[in-house]
Protein backbone atom coordinates (compact mmCIF):
# COMPACT_ATOMS: atom_id res chain seq x y z
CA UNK A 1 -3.26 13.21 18.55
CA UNK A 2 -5.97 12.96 15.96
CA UNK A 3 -8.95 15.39 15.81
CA UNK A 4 -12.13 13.83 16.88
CA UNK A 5 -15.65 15.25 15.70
CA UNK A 6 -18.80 14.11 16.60
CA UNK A 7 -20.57 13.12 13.23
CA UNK A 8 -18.78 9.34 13.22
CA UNK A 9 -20.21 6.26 14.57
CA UNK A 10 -19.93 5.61 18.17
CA UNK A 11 -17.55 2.67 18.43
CA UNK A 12 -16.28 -0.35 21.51
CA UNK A 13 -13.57 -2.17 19.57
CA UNK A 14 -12.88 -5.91 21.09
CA UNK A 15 -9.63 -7.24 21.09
CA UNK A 16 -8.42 -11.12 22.45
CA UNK A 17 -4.48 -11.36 23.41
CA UNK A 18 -3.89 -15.16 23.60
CA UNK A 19 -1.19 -16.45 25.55
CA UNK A 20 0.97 -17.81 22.37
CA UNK A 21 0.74 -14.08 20.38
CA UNK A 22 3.66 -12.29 19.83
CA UNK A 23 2.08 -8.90 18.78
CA UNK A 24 1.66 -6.35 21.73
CA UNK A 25 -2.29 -6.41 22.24
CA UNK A 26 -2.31 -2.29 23.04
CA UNK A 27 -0.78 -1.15 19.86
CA UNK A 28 -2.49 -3.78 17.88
CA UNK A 29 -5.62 -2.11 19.42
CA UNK A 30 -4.29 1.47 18.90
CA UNK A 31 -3.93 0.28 15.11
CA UNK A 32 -7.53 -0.90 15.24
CA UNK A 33 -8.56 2.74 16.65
CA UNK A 34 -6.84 4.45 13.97
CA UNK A 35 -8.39 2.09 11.58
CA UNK A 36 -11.59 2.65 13.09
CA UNK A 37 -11.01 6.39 12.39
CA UNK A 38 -9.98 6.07 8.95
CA UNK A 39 -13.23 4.65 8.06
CA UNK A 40 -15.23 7.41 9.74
CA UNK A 41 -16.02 5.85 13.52
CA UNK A 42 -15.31 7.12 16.70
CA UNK A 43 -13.87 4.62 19.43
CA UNK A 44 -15.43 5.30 22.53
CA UNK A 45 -14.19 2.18 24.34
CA UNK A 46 -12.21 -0.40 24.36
CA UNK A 47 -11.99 -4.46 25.56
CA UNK A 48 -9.09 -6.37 25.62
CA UNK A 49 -9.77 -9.95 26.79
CA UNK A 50 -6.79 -12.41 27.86
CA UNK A 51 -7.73 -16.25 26.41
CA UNK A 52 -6.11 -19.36 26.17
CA UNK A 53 -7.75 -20.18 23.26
CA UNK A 54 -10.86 -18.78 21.08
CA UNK A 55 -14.50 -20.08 21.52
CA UNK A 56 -15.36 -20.88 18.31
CA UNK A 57 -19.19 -20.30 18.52
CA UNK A 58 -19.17 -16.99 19.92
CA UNK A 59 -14.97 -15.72 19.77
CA UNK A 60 -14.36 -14.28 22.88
CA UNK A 61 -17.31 -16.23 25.23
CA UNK A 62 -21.00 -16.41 25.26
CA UNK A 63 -20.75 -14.41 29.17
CA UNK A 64 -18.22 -11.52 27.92
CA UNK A 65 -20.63 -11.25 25.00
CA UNK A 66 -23.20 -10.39 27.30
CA UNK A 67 -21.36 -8.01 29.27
CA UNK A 68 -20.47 -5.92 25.65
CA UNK A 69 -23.93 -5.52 25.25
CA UNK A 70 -24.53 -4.07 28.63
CA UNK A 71 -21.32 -1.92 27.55
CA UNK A 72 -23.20 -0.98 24.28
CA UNK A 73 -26.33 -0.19 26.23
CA UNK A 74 -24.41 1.98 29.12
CA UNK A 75 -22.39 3.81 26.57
CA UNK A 76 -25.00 4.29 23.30
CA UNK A 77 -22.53 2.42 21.75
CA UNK A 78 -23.74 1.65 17.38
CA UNK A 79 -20.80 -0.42 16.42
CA UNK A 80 -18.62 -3.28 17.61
CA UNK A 81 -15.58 -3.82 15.80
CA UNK A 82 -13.03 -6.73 16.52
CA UNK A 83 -9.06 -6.98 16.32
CA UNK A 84 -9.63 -10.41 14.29
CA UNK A 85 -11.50 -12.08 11.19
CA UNK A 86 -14.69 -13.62 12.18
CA UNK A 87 -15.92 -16.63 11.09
CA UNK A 88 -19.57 -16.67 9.60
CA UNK A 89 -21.08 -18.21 12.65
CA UNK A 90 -19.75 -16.07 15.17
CA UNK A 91 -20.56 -13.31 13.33
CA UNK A 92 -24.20 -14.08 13.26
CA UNK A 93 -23.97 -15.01 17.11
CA UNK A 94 -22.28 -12.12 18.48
CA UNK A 95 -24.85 -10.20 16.81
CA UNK A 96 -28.29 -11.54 18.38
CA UNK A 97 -26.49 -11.06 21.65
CA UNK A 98 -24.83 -7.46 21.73
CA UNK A 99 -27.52 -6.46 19.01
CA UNK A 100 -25.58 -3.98 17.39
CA UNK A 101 -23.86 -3.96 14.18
CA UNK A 102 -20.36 -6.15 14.51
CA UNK A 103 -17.45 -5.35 12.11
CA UNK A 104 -14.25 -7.41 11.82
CA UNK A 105 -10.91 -6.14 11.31
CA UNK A 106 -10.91 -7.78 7.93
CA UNK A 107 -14.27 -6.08 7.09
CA UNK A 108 -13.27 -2.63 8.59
CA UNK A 109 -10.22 -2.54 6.29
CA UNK A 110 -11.99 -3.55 2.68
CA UNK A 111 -14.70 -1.05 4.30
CA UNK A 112 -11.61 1.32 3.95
CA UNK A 113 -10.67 0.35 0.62
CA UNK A 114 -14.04 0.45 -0.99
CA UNK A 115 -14.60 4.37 0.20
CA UNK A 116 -11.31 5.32 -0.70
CA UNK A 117 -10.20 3.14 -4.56
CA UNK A 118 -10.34 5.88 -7.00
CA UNK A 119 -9.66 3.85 -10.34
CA UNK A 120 -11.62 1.88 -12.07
CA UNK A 121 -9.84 -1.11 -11.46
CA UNK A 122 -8.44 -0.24 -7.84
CA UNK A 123 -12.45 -0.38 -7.11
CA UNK A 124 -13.17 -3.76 -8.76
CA UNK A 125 -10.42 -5.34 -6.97
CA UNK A 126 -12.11 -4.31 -3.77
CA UNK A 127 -15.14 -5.15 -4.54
CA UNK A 128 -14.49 -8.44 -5.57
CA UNK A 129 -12.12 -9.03 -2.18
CA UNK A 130 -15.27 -8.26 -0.49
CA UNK A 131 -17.97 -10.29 -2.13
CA UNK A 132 -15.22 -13.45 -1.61
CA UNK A 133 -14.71 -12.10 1.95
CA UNK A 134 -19.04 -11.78 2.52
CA UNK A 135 -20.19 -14.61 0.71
CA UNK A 136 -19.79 -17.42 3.41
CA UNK A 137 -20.82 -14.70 5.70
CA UNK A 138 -24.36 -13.66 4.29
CA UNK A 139 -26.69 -15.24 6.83
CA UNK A 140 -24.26 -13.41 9.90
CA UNK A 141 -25.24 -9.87 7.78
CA UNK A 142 -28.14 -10.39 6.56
CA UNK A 143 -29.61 -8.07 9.62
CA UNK A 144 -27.72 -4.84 9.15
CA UNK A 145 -27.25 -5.10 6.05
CA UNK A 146 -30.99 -4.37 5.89
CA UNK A 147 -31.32 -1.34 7.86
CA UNK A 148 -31.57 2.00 6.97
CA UNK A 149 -28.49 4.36 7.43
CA UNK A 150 -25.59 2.20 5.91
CA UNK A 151 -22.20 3.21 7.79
CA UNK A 152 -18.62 1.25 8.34
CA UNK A 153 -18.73 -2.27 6.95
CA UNK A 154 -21.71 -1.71 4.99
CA UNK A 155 -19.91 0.29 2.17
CA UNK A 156 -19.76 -0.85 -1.87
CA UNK A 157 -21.54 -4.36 -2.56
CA UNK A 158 -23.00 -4.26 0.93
CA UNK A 159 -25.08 -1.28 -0.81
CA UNK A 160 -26.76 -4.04 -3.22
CA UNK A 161 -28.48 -6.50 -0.42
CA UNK A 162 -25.73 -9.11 -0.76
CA UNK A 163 -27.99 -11.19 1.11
CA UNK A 164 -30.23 -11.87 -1.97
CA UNK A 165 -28.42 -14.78 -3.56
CA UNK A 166 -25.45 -16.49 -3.46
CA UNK A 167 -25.64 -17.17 -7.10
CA UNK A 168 -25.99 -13.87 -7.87
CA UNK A 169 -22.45 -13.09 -5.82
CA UNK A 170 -20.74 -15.91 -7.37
CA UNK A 171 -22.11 -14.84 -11.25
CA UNK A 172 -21.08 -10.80 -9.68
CA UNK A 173 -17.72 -12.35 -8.65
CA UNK A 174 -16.76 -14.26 -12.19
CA UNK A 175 -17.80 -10.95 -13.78
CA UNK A 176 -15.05 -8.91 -11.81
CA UNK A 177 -12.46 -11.67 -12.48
CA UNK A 178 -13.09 -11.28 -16.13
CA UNK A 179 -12.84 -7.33 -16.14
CA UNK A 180 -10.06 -7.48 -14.05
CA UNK A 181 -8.27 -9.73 -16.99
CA UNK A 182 -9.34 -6.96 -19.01
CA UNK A 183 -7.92 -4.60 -17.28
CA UNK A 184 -3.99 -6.66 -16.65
CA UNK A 185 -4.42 -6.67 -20.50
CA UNK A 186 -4.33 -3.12 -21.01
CA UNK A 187 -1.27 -2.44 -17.94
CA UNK A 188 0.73 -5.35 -19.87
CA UNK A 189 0.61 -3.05 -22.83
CA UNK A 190 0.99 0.17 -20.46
CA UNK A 191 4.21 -1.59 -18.97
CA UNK A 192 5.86 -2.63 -22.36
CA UNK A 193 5.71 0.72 -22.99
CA UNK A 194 7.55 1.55 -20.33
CA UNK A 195 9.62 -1.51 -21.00
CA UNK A 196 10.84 -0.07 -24.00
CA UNK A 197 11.43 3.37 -22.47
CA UNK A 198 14.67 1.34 -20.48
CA UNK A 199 13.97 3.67 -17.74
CA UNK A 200 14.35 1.26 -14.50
CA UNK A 201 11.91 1.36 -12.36
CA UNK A 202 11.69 2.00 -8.45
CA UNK A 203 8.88 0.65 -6.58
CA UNK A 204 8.33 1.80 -2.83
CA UNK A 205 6.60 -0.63 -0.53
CA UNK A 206 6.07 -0.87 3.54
CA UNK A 207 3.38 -0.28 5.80
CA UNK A 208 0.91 2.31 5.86
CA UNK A 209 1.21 5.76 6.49
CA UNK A 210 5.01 5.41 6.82
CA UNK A 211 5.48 8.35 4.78
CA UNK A 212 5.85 6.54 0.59
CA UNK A 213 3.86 9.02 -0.80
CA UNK A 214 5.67 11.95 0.97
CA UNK A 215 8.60 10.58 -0.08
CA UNK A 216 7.88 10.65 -3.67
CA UNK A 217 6.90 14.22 -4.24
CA UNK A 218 10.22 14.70 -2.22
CA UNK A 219 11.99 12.47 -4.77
CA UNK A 220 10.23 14.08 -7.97
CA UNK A 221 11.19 17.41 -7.01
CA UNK A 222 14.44 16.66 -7.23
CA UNK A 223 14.21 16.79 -11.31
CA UNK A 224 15.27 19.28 -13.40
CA UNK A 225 11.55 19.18 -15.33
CA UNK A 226 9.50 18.83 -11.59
CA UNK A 227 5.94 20.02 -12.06
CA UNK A 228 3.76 21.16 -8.26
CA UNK A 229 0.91 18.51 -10.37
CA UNK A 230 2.77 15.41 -10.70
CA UNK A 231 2.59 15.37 -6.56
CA UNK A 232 0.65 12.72 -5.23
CA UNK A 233 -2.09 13.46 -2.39
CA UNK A 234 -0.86 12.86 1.16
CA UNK A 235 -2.51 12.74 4.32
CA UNK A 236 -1.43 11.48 7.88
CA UNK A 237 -4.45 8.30 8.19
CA UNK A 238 -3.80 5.05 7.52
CA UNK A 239 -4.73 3.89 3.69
CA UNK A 240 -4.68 7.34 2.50
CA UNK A 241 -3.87 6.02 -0.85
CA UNK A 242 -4.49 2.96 -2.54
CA UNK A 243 -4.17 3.29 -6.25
CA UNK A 244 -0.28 2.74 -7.62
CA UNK A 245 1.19 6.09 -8.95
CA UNK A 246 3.73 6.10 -11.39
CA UNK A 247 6.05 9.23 -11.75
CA UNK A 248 9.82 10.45 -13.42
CA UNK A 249 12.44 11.40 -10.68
CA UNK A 250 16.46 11.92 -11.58
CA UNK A 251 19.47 10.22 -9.74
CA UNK A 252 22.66 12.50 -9.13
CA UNK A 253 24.01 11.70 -12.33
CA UNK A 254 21.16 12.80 -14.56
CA UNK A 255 19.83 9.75 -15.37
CA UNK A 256 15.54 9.35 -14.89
CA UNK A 257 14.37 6.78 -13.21
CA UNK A 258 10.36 5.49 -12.62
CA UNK A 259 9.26 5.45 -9.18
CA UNK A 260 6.15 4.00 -8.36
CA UNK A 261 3.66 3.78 -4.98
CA UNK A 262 2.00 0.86 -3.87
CA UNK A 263 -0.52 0.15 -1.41
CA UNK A 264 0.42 -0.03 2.02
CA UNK A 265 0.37 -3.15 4.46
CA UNK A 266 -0.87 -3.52 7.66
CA UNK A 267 -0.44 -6.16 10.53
CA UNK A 268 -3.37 -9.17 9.58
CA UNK A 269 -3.78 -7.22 6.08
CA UNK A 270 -7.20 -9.71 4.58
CA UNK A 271 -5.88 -12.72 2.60
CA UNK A 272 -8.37 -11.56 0.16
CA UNK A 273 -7.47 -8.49 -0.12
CA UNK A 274 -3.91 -9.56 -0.54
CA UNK A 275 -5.38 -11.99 -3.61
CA UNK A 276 -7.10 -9.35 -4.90
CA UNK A 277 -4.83 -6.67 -5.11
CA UNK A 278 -1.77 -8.66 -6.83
CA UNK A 279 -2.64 -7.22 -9.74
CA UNK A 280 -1.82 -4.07 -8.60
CA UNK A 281 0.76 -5.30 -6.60
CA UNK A 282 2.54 -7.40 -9.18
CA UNK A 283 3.83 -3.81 -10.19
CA UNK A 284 6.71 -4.23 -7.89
CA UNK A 285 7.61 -7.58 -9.69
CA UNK A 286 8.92 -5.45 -12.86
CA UNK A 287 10.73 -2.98 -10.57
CA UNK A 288 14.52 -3.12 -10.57
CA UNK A 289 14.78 -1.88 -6.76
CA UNK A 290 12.31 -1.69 -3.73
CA UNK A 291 12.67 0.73 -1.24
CA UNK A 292 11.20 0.04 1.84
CA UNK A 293 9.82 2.40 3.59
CA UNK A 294 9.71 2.32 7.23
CA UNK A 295 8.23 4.82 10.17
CA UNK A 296 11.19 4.81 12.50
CA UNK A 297 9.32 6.04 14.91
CA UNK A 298 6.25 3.69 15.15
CA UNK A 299 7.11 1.30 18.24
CA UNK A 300 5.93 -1.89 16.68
CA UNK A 301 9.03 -0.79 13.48
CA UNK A 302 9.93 -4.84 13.77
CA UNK A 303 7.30 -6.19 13.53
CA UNK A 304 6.26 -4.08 10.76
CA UNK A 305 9.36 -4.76 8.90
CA UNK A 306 8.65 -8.51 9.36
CA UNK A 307 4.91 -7.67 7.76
CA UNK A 308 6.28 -6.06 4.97
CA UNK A 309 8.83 -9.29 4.22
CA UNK A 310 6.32 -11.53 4.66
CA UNK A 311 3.99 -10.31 2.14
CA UNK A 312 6.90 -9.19 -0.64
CA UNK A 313 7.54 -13.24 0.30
CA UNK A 314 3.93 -13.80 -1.01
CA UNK A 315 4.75 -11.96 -3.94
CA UNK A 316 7.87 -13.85 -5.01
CA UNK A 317 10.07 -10.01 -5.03
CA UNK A 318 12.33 -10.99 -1.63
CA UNK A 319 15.42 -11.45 -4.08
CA UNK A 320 14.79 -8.39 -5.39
CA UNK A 321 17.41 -5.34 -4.32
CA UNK A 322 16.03 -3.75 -1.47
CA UNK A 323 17.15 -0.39 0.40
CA UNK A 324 15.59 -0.36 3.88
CA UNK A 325 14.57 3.70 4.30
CA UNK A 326 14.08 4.51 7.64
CA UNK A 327 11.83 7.47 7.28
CA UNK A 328 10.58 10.11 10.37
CA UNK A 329 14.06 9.97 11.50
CA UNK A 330 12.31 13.80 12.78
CA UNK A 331 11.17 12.21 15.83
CA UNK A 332 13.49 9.61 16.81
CA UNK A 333 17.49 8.97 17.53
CA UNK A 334 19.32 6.28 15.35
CA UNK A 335 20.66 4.71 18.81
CA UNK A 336 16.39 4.10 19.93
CA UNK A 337 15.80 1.83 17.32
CA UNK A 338 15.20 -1.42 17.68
CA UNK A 339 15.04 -3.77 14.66
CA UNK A 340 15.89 -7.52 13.59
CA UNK A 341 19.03 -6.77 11.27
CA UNK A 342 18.47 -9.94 8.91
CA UNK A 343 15.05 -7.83 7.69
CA UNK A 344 17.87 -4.99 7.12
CA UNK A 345 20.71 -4.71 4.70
CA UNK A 346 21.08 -1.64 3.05
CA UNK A 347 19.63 1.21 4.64
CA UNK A 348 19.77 4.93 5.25
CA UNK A 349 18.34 7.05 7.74
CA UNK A 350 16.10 10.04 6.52
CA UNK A 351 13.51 12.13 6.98
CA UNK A 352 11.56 13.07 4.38
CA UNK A 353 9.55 16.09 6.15
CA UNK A 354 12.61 17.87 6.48
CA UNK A 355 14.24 16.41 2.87
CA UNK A 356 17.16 15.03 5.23
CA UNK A 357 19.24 12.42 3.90
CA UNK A 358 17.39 12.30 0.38
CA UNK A 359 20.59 12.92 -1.65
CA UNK A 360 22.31 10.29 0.03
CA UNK A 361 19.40 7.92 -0.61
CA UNK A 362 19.29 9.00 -4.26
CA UNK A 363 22.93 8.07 -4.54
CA UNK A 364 21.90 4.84 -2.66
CA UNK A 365 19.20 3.73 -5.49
CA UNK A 366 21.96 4.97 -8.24
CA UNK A 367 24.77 2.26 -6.83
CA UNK A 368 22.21 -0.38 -6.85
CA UNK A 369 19.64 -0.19 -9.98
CA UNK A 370 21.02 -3.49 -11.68
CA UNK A 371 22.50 -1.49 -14.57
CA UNK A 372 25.91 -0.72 -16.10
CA UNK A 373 26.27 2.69 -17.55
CA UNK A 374 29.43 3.71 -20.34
CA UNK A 375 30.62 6.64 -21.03
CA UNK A 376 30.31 7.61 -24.70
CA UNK A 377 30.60 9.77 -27.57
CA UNK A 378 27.62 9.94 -29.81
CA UNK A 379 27.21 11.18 -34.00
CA UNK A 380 23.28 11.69 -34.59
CA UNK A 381 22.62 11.91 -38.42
CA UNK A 382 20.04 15.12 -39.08
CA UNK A 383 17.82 12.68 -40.18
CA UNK A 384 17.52 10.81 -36.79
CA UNK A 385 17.22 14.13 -34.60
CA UNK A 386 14.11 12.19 -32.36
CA UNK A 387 17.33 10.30 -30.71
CA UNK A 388 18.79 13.21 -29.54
CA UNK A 389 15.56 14.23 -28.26
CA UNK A 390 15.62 10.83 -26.23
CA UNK A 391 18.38 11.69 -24.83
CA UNK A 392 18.16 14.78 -23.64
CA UNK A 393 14.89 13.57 -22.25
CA UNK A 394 16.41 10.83 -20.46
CA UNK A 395 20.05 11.14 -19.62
CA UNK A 396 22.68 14.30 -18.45
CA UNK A 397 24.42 15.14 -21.19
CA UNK A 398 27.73 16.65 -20.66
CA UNK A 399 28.13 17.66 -24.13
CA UNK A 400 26.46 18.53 -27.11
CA UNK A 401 28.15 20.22 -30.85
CA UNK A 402 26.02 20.78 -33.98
CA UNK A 403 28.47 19.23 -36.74
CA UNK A 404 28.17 19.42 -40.55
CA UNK A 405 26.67 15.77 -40.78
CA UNK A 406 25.40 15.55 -37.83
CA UNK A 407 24.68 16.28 -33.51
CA UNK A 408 27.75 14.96 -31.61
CA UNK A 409 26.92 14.12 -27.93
CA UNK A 410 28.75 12.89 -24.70
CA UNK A 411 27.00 11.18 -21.93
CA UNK A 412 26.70 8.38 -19.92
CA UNK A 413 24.02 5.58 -20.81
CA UNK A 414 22.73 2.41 -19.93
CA UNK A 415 23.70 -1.18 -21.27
CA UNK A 416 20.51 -1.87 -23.35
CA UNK A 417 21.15 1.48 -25.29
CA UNK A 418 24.88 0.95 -25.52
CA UNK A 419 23.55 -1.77 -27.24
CA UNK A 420 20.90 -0.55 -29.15
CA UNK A 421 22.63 2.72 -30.35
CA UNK A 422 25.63 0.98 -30.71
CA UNK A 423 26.21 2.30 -34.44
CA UNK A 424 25.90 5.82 -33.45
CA UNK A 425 29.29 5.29 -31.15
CA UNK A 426 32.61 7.12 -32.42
């Protein structure tokens, strides 16, 4: 149970189950509270209306409208938030009805992003997937965007009185898109680098708070060289983190490996947030495996898996080799869960809270990085001494002499450097 506290904004979240969804309404809606929470409201209330269809003018009916704002009135309630995307015109009519500020899940979640994107770029990617998100929308904000006191969904270019021009968003918006070429520029040349390092790289993906960050200080610690300040920060709320860390972990066998973070997804995660973060994102198209991260014991672990496959579709990485890690295995027994098994292949069962099962997943991501490894017997000339340094630095080496003409080593190492140091072999 999350601790409440009384300086957030009093919040009635809205939320319409039609008869053709397939997503249970209540833990859509319990998402939507936690969501709420991450971006500093409290939910005092909730609505859940049953449709056959949505009224386009005003979403869920002119009439329930009305009764929301007696709802508002009755419980001092200062935002409305709702479980869907809003289109610019219901936006603006919802609002002269309840008269209170109205949010959108879409909104609420770049309203999330933009107070918690750290890096430079992380925080023009957000900004530029809400300008694209706001700028058919300006009329529907121009009223609270106005007022005094800011608060959820009013965050980053919301700041600047959006409603002063659309040519000024669209100029704003081609001025991102050109920084943020800028900016792939200089992580092409980051990720030769690492290119040329021939460590393979791990990339974790899944939905939020499933426990990817936890899981990487649990992997990094498993290295011979682990430092307490290569952690990354953790916290139990939904997009804790958002900017991709990159950090050195060690399979059983010595050998480093990259693993890298990404941004979590979440059930009806913004198109344009999607768009906007593929730069980011397109970090998992250079790994060599994906683990998947999954919170076993999250009831909606299906449909969550399906989320996750859906957008790695979008990203053109399905075909990629994927280990399924079902993580917070703490809290639930293998025989409760429930899960489509064409989403699954691979998979171990760990919890990574109590470090259980890590060393068999570790020997899981060393059977399937897409690399052969040889056994060999190295000669080093003096002269060359900054390859043995490479190797220590990236492989176990079982043995090491000082000759007369040179440092003789035996290890086990990848293809590209079997190939590369292929005249150092005796």
């Amino acid at each position: 149970m999350i601790e409440r506290d009384k300086n957030r904004e009093r919040t009635l979240i809205v939320g319409v189950e039609l008869t053709t969804d397939t997503i249970n309404i209540d833990n859509s809606m319990d998402e939507l509270e936690e969501l709420v929470y991450a971006a500093g409201g409290e939910v005092i209330n909730r609505i859940i209306q049953r449709k056959s269809s949505i009224d386009s003018a005003y979403f869920i009916g002119k009439g329930k409208a009305k009764e929301i704002k007696n709802y508002c009135e009755e419980l001092d309630i200062e935002l409305v938030v709702f479980n869907d995307e809003l289109s610019g015109a219901q936006l603006r009519n919802l609002e002269k009805i309840i008269d209170r500020k109205i949010v959108d899940r879409t909104n609420l979640i770049l309203d999330i992003f933009a107070n918690r994107a750290s890096s430079k770029e992380g925080k023009l990617q957000v900004k530029l997937a809400q300008l694209k998100y706001r700028l058919p929308r300006l009329v529907g904000f121009r009223d609270y965007l106005s007022r005094e006191g800011g608060g959820i969904g009013t965050r980053g270019p919301g700041e600047q009185k959006l409603e002063t021009d659309r040519r000024h968003v669209l100029r704003e918006i081609y001025n991102i898109e050109k920084a943020l070429k800028d900016a792939e520029k200089a992580r092409a040349i980051k990720r030769k680098r690492r290119e040329d390092s021939n460590l393979p790289i791990v990339a974790l993906v899944g939905y939020t708070n499933a426990g990817k960050s936890t899981l990487l200080n649990k992997l990094i610690e498993q290295s011979e060289d682990f430092n307490e300040n290569k952690k990354v920060f953790v916290y139990d709320m939904l997009f804790a983190t958002l900017d991709t860390s990159l950090r050195k972990a060690q399979l059983p066998n010595g050998q480093n490996f990259l693993i890298t973070d990404t941004v979590g997804f979440v059930s009806k995660l913004p198109t344009h947030l999607i768009e906007a973060f593929k730069g980011t994102l397109e970090e998992v198209q250079y790994a060599d495996l994906l683990l998947h991260v999954v919170d076993a014991s999250n009831e909606d672990l299906d449909i969550q898996i399906k989320t996750t496959y859906n957008i790695l579709e979008e990203l053109e990485v399905i075909d990629k080799p994927i280990i399924t890690v079902f993580n917070k295995m703490d809290k639930v027994k293998i025989d409760d869960l429930i899960y489509d098994s064409r989403y699954v292949d691979k998979k171990v069962f760990i919890s990574s809270k109590n470090s259980t099962n890590l060393e068999k997943l570790l020997h899981l991501i060393e059977d399937n990085l897409p690399q052969e490894y040889r056994e060999v017997n190295l000669k080093i000339p003096y002269d060359k001494q900054e390859l043995v340094n490479y190797f220590l630095d990236n492989y176990n080496v079982d043995y090491i002499k000082y000759g007369y003409d040179g440092t003789e080593l035996s290890l086990s190492i990848n293809k590209i450097d079997y190939e590369r140091y292929l005249e150092y072999i005796f």
